[in-house]
Protein backbone atom coordinates (compact mmCIF):
# COMPACT_ATOMS: atom_id res chain seq x y z
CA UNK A 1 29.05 14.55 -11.79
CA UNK A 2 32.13 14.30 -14.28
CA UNK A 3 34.93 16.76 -13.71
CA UNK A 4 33.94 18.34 -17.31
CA UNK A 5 30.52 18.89 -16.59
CA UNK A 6 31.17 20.09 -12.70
CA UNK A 7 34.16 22.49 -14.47
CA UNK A 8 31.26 23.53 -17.33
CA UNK A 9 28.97 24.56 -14.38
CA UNK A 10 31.92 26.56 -12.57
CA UNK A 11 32.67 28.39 -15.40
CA UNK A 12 28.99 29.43 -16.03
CA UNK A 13 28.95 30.68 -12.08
CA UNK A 14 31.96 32.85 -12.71
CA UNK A 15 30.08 34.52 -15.62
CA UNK A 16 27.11 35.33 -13.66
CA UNK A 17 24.58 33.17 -15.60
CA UNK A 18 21.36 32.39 -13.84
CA UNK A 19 20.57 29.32 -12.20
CA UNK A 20 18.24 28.98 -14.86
CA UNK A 21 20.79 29.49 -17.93
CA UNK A 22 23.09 26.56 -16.41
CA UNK A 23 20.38 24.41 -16.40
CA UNK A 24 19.35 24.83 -19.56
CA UNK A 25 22.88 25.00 -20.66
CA UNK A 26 23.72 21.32 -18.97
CA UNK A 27 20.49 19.59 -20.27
CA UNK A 28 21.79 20.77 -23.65
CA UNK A 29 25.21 19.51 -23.00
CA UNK A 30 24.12 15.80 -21.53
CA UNK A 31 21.72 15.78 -24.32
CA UNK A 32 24.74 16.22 -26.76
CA UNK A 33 27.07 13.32 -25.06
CA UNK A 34 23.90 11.12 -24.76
CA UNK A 35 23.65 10.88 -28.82
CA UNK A 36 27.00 9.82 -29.51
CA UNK A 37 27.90 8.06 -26.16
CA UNK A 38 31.06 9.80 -25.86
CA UNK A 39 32.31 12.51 -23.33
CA UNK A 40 31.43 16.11 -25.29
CA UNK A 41 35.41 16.98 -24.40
CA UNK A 42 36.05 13.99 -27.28
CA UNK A 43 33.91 15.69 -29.55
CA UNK A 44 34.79 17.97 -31.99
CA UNK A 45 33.11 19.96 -34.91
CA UNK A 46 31.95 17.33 -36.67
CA UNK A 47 29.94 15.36 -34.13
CA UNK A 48 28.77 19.34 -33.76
CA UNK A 49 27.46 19.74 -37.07
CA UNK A 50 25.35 15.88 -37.16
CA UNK A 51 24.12 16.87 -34.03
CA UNK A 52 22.76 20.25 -35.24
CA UNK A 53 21.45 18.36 -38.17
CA UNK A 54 19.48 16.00 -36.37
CA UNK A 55 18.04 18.82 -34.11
CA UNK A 56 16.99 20.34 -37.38
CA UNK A 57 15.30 16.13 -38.26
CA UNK A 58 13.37 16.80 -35.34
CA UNK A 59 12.25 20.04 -35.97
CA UNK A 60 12.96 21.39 -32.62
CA UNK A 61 12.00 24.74 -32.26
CA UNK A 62 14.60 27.60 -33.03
CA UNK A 63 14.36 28.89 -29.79
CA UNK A 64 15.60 25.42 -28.41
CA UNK A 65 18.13 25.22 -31.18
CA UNK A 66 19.71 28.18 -30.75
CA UNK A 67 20.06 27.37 -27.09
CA UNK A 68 21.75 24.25 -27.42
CA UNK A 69 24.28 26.41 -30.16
CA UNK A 70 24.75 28.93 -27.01
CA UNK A 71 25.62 26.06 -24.76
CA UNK A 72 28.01 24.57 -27.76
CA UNK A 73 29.83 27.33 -28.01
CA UNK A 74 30.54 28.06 -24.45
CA UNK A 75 31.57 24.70 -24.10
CA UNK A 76 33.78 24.88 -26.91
CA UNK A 77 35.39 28.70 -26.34
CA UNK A 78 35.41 28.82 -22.47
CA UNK A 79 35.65 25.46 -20.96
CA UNK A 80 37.74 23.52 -23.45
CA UNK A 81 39.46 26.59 -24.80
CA UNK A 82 39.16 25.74 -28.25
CA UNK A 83 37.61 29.45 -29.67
CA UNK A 84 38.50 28.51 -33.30
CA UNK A 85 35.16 26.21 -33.25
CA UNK A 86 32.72 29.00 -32.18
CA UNK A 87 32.67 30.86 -35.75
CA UNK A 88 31.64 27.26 -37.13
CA UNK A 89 29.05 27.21 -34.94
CA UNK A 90 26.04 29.00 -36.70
CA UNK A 91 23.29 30.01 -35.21
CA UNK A 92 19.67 29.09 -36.82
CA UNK A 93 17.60 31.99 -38.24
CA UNK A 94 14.69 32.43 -36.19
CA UNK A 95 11.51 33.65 -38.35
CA UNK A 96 10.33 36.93 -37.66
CA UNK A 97 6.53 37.12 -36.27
CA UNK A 98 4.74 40.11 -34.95
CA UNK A 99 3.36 39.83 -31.12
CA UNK A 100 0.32 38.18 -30.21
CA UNK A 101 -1.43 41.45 -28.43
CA UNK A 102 -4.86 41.47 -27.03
CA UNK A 103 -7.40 44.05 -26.75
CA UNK A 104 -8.78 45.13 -23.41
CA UNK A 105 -12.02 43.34 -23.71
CA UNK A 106 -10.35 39.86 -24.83
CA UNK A 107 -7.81 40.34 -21.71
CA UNK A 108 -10.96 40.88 -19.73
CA UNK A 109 -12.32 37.62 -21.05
CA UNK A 110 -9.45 35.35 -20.53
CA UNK A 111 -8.54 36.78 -17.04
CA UNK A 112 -12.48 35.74 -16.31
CA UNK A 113 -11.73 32.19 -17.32
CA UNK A 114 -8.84 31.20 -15.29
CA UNK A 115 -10.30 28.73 -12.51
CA UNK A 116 -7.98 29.66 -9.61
CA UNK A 117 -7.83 32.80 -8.02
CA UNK A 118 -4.05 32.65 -8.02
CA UNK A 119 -3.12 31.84 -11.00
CA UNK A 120 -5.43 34.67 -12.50
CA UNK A 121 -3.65 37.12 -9.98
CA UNK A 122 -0.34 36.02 -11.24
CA UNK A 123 -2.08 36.37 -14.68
CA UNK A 124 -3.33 40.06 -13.90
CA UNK A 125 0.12 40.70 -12.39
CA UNK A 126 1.68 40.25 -15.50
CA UNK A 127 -0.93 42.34 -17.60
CA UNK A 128 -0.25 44.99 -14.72
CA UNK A 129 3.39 45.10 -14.95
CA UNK A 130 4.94 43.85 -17.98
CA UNK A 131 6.53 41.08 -16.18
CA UNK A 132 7.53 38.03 -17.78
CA UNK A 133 5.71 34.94 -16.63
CA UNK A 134 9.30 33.07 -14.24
CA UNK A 135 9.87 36.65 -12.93
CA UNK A 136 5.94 36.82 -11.95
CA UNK A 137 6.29 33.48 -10.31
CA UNK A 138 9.05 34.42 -8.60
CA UNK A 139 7.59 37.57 -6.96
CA UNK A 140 8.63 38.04 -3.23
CA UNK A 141 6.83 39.53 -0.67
CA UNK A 142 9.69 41.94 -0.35
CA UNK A 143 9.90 42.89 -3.46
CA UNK A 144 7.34 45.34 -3.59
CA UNK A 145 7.14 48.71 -2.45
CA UNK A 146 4.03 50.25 -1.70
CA UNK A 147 6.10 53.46 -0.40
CA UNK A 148 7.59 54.00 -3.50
CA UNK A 149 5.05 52.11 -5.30
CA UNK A 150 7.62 50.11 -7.35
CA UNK A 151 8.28 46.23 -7.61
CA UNK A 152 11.16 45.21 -7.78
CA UNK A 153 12.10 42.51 -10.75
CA UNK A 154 14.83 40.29 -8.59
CA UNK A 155 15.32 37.47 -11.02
CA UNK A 156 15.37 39.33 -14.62
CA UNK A 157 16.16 37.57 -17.88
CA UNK A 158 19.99 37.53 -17.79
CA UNK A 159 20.26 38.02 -14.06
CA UNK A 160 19.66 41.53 -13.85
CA UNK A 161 17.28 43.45 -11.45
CA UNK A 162 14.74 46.38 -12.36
CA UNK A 163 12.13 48.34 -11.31
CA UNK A 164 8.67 48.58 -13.28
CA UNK A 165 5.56 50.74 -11.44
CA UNK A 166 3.17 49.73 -9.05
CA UNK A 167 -0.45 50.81 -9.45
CA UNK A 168 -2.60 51.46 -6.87
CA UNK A 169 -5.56 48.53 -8.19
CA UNK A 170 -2.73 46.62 -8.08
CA UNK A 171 -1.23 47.15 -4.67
CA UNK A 172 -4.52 46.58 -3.37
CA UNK A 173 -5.27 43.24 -5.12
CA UNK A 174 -1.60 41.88 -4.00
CA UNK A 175 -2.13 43.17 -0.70
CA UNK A 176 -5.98 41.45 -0.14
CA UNK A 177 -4.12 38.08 -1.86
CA UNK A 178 -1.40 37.85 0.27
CA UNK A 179 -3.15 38.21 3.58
CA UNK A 180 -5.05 35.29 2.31
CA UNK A 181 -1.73 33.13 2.94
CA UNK A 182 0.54 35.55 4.20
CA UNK A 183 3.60 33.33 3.08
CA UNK A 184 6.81 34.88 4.82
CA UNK A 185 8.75 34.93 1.28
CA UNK A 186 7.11 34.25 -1.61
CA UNK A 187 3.77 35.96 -3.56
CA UNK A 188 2.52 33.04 -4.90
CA UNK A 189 3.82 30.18 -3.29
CA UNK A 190 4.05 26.70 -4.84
CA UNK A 191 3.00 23.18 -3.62
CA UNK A 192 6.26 22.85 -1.94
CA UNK A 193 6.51 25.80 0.94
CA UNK A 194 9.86 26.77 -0.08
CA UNK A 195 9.44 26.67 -3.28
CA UNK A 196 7.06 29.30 -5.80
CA UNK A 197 4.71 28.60 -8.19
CA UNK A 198 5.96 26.92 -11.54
CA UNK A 199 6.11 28.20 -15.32
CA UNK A 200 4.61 25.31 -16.21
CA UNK A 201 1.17 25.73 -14.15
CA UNK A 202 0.65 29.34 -15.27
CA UNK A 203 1.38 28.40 -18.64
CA UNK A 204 -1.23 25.44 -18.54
CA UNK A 205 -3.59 27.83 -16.79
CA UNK A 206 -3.54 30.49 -19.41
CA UNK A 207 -3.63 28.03 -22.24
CA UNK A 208 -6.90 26.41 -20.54
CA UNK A 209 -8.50 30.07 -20.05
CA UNK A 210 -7.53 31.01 -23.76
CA UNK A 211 -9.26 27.94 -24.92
CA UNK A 212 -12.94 28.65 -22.43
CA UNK A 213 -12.92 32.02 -23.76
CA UNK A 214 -13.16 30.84 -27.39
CA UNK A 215 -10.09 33.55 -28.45
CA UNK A 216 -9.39 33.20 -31.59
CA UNK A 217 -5.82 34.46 -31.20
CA UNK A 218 -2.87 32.04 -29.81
CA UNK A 219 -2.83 33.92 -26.85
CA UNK A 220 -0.01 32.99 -24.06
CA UNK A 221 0.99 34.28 -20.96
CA UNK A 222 3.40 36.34 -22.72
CA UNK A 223 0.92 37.93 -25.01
CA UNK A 224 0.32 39.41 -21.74
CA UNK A 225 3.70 41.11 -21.51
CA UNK A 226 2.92 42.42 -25.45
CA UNK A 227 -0.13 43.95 -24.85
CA UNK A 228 0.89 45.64 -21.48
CA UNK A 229 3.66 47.24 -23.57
CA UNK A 230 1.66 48.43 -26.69
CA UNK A 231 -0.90 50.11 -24.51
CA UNK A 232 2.04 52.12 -22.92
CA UNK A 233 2.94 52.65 -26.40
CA UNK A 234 -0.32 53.86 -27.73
CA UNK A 235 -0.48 56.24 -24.42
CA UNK A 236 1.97 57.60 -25.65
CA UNK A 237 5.05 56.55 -23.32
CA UNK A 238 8.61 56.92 -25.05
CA UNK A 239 10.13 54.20 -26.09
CA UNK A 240 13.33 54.14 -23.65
CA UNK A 241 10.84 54.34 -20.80
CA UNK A 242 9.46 51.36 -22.20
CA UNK A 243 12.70 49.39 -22.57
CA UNK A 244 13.79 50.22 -19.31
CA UNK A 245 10.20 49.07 -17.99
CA UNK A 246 10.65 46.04 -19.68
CA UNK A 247 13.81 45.17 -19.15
CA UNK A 248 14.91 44.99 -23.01
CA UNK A 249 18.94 44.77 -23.61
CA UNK A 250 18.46 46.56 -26.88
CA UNK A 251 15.85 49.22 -27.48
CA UNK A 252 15.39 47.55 -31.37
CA UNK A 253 13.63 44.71 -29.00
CA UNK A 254 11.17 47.20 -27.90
CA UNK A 255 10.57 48.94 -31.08
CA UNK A 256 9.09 45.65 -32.86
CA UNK A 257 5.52 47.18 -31.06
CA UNK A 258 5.66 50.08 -33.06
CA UNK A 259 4.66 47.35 -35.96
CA UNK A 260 1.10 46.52 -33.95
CA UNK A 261 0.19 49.82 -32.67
CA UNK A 262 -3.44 50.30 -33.29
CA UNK A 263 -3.59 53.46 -33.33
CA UNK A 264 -0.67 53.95 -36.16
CA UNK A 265 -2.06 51.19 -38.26
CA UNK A 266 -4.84 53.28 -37.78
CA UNK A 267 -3.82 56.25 -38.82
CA UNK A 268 -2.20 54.60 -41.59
CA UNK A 269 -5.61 53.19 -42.70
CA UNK A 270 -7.18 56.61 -43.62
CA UNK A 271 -4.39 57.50 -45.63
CA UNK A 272 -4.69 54.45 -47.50
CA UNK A 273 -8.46 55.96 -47.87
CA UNK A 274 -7.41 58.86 -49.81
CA UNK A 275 -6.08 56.18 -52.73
CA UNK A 276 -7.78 56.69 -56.20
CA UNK A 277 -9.61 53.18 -55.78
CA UNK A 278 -13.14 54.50 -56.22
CA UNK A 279 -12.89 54.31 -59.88
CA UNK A 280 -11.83 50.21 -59.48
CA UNK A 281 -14.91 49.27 -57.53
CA UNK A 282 -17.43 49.45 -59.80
CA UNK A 283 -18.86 46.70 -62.18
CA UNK A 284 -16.39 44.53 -63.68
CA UNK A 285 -15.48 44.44 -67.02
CA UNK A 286 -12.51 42.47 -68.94
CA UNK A 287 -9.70 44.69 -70.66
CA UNK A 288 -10.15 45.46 -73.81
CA UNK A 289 -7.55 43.24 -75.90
CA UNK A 290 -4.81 45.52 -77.90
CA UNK A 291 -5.04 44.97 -81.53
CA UNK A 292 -1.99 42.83 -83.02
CA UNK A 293 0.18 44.24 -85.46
CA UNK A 294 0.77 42.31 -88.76
């Protein structure tokens, strides 16, 4: 490891960024050097702005881009002390897309077609909860409480811990799964027996089950996480309970469900029913042309 990279990593720790965040950070980094063959701490804005121009060539997705601009710019204004670079460091404009939610019948179907039983209770976990698909993985035993019938989200996005409710289906099903390893740590343990489950194997799981139920709609495991908070939504739950739930850093996050709230759009339908289109849907006929003046 090069004193730049092992100096990159220690100033990430002091921060508090996750384990995960680092990683992602350093691939970025050593993905960076890699293209020019250079050390990054010889590289300046320049190199910066090719190398964000051939991310674009590959059309890596802006999710990925953006990450590899977070990891520029930390290089750049913490490690190398150079914060003058970070304001020519733009960030790509993500296009906005509504959620991918499911109704309870399509859930129903794709939980039906997972093949293992615990990848659909990791699945059915994060219908249950909200949770998103590394926290689910990373369940411990521990971490739930069927006194206060809570669970408690240790590895949030960002590093930070919440609580979201425990049902009592739920509870049940964890409980009848566990004793059926009764792993000392971890819910859903992984090949390894230190180690959990992997993204990667839910995600190829749920993709698998989408495709045997013949949905229509590119469904994901976190199309799970959408749906379990627009049925809160349409029960009526405010929104800041929601957030909180959630784990949301801003409560505009949360309020993009308002746009696929079934019963709003609705409600907003039979409005639209009162519109004076009656007269329009009869027999067609062409306009009458207006006579020219001379």
């Amino acid at each position: 490891m090069t004193p730049l990279r092992q100096r990159f990593i220690e100033d990430l720790q002091l921060r508090n960024r996750s384990p995960r965040t680092i990683d992602c950070y350093v691939r970025h980094l050593v993905r960076f050097a890699r293209y020019f063959g250079r050390s990054p701490e010889d590289l300046g804005l320049e190199e910066a702005r090719q190398y964000q121009l051939h991310l674009l060539e590959r059309k890596l997705s802006w999710s990925s881009f953006n990450q590899c601009v977070c990891a520029l710019r930390f290089l750049y204004g913490i490690t190398l002390g150079r914060a003058d670079h970070i304001a020519r460091l733009p960030y790509g404009r993500r296009p906005k897309r509504l959620p991918v939610v499911l109704d309870r019948q399509e859930v129903v179907e794709l939980l039906s077609c997972v093949s293992f039983r615990k990848h659909r209770m990791v699945l059915t976990t994060m219908y249950a909860t909200g949770m998103r698909v590394d926290e689910a993985v990373h369940l411990g035993v521990a971490d739930v409480d069927s006194r206060r019938m809570t669970i408690c989200i240790a590895r949030g996005k960002g590093n930070k811990q919440r609580l979201v409710p425990l049902t009592p289906t739920l509870l049940s099903q964890l409980r009848l799964w566990w004793q059926s390893h009764r792993h000392p740590r971890w819910m859903f343990p992984g090949g390894r027996v230190d180690q959990p489950l992997t993204t990667s194997t839910i995600q190829r799981a749920c993709q698998q089950a989408v495709s045997a139920a013949g949905l229509k709609k590119a469904a994901t495991p976190h199309s799970l996480r959408h749906t379990f908070a627009t049925e809160l939504l349409e029960a009526d739950v405010d929104l800041l309970t929601i957030q909180k739930i959630l784990g949301h850093t801003s409560l505009q996050t949360t309020s993009r469900y308002t746009h696929v709230r079934r019963d709003h759009l609705q409600a907003a339908s039979h409005v639209l029913d009162l519109l004076p289109l009656t007269a329009l849907l009869g027999p067609w006929t062409p306009p009458r042309a207006k006579p020219t003046r001379r």
